[in-house]
N, C-alpha and C. Protein backbone atom coordinates (compact mmCIF):
# COMPACT_ATOMS: atom_id res chain seq x y z
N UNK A 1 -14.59 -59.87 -65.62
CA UNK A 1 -15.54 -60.95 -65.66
C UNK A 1 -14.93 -62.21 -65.05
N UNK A 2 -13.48 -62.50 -65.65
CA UNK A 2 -13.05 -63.69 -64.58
C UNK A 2 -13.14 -63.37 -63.18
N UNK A 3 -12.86 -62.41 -62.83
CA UNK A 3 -12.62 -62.17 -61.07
C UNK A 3 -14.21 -62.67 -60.24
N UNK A 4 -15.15 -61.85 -61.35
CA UNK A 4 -16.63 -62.40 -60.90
C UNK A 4 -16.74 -64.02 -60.79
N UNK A 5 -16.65 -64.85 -61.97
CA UNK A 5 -16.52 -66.02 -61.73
C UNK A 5 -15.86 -66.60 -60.64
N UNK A 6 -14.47 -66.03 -60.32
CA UNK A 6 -13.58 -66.55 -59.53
C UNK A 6 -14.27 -66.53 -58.28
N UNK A 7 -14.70 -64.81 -57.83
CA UNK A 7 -14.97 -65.18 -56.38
C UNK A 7 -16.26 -65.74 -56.08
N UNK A 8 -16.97 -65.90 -57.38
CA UNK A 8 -18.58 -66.96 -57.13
C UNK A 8 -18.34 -68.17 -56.61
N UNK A 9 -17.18 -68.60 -57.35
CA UNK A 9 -16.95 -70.57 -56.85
C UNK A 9 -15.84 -70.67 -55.53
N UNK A 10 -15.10 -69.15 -55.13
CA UNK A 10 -14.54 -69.38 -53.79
C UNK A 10 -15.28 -68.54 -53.01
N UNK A 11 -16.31 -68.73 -52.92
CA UNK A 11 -17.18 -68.78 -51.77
C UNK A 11 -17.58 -69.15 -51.34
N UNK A 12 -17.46 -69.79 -49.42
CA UNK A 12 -17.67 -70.28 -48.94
C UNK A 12 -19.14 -70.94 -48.70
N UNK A 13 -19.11 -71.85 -48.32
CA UNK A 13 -20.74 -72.19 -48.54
C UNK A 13 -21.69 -71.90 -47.33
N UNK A 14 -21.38 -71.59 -46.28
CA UNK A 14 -22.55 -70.59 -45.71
C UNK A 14 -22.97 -69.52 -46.41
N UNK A 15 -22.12 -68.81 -46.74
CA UNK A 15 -22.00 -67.48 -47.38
C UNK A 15 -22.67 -67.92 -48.57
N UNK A 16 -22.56 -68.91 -49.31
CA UNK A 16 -23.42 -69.35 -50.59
C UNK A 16 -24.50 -69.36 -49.98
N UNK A 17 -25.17 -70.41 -48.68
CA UNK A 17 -26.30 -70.65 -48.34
C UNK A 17 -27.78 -69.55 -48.25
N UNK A 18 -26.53 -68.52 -47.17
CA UNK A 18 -27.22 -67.55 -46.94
C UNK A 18 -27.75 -66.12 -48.04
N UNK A 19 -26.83 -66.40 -49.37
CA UNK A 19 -27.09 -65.40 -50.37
C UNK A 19 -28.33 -66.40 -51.32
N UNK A 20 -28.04 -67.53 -51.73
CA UNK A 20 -28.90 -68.06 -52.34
C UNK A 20 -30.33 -68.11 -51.81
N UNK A 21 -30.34 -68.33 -50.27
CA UNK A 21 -31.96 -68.36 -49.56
C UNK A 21 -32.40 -66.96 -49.58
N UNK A 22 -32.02 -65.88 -49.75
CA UNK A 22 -32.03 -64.62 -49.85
C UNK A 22 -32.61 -64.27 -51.00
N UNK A 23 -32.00 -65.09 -52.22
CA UNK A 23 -32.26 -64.61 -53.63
C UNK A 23 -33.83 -65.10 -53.67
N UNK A 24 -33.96 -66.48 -53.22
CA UNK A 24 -34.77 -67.26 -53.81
C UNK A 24 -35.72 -67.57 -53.07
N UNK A 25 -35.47 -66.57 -51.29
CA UNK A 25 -37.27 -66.20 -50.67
C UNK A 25 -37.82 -65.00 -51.37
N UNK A 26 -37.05 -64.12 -52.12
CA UNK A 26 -37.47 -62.93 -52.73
C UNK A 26 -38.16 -62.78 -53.87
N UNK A 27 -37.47 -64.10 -54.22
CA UNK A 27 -38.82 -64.88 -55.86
C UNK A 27 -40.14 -65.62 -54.98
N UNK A 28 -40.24 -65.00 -53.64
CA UNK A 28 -41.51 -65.71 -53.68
C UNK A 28 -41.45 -67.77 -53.04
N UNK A 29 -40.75 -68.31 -53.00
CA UNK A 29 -40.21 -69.41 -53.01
C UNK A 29 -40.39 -69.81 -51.58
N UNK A 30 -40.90 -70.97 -50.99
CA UNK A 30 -41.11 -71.79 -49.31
C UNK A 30 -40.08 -71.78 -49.14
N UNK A 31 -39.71 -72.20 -47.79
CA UNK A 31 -38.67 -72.65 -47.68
C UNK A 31 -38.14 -74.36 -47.52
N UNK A 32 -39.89 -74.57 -47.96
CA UNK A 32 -39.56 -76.05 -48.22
C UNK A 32 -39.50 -76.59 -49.91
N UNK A 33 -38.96 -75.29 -50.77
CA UNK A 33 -38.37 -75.37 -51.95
C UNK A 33 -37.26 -75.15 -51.38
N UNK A 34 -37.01 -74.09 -51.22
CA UNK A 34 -35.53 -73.46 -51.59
C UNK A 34 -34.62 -74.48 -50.70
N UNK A 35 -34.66 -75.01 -49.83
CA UNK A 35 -33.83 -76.21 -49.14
C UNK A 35 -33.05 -77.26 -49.86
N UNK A 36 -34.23 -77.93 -50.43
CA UNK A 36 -33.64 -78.96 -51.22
C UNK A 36 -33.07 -78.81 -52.57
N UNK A 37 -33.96 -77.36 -52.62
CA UNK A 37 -32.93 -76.58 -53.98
C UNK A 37 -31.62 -76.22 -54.07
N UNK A 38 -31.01 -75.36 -52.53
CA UNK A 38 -29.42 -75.28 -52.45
C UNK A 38 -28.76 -76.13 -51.95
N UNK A 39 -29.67 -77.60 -51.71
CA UNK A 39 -28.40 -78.83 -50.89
C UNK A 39 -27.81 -78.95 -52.60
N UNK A 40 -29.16 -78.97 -53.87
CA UNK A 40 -28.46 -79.76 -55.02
C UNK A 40 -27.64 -78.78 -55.60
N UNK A 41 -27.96 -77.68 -55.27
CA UNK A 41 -27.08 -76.74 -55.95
C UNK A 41 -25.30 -76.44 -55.45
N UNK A 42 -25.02 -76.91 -53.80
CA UNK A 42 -24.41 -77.24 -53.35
C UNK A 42 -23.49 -78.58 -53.74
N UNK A 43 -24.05 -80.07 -53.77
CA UNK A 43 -23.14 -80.60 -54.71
C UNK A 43 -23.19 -80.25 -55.89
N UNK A 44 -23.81 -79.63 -56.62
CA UNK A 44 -22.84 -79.03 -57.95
C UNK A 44 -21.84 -78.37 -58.28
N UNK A 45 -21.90 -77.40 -57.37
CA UNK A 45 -20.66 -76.64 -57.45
C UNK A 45 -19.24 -77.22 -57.58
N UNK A 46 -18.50 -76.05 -58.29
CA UNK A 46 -17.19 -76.84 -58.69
C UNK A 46 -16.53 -77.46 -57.69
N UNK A 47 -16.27 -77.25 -56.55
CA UNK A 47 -15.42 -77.60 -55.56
C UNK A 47 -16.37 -77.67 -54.37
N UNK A 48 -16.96 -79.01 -54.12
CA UNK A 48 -18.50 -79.27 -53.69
C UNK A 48 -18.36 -79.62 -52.28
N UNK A 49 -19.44 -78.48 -51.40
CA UNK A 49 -19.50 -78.75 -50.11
C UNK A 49 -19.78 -80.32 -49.16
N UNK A 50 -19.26 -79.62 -47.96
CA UNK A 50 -19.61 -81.37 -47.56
C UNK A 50 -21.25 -81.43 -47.45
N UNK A 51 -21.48 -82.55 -47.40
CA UNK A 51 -22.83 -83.09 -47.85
C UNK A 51 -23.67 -82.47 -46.32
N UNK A 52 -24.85 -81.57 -46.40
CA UNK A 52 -25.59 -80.60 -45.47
C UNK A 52 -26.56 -81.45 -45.35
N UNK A 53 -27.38 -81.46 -44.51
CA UNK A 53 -28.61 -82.14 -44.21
C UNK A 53 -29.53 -80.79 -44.08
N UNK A 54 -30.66 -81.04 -44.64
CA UNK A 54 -31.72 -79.57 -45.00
C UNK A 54 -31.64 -79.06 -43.30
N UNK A 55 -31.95 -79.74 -42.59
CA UNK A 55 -31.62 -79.03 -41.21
C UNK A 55 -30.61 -78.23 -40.64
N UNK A 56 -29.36 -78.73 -41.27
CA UNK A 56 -27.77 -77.82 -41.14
C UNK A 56 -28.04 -76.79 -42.04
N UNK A 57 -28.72 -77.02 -43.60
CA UNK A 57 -28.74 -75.77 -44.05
C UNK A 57 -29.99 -74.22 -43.33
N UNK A 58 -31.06 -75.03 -42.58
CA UNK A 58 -31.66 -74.00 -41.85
C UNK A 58 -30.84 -73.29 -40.81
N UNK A 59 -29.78 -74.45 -39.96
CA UNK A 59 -29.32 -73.79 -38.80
C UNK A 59 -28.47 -72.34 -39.49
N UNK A 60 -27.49 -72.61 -40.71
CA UNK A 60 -27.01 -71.50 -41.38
C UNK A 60 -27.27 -70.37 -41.67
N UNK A 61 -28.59 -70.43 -42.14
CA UNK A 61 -29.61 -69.22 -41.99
C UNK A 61 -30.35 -68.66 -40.66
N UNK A 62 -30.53 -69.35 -39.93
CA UNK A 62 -31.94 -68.66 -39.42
C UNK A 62 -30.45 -68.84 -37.61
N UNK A 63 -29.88 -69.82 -37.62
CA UNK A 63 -29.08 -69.54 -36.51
C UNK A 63 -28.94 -70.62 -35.98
């Protein structure tokens, strides 16, 4: 169970971006939710990405 924790918070944050928009177009969710949902979820994290602009987080996903 630690190792799970461990490699949740050292993961990189594309790799966060792109699993979280994944999770949370599959609930159904715009993508003009889920945007502003993983910038905040992004500074939360323990060791907090640099600050994304909803547009950097599309380029991550979509290319």
């Amino acid at each position: 169970m630690v190792a799970d924790v461990l490699s949740y918070f050292s993961e990189p944050a594309e790799e966060f971006v792109r699993r979280r928009h994944g999770e949370l177009k599959s609930r159904g969710l715009t993508n003009d939710e889920i945007f502003p949902r993983i910038a905040g979820e992004l500074r939360g994290r323990r060791v907090a990405a640099p600050e994304l602009s909803l547009r950097q987080l599309r380029r991550i996903v979509y290319g």
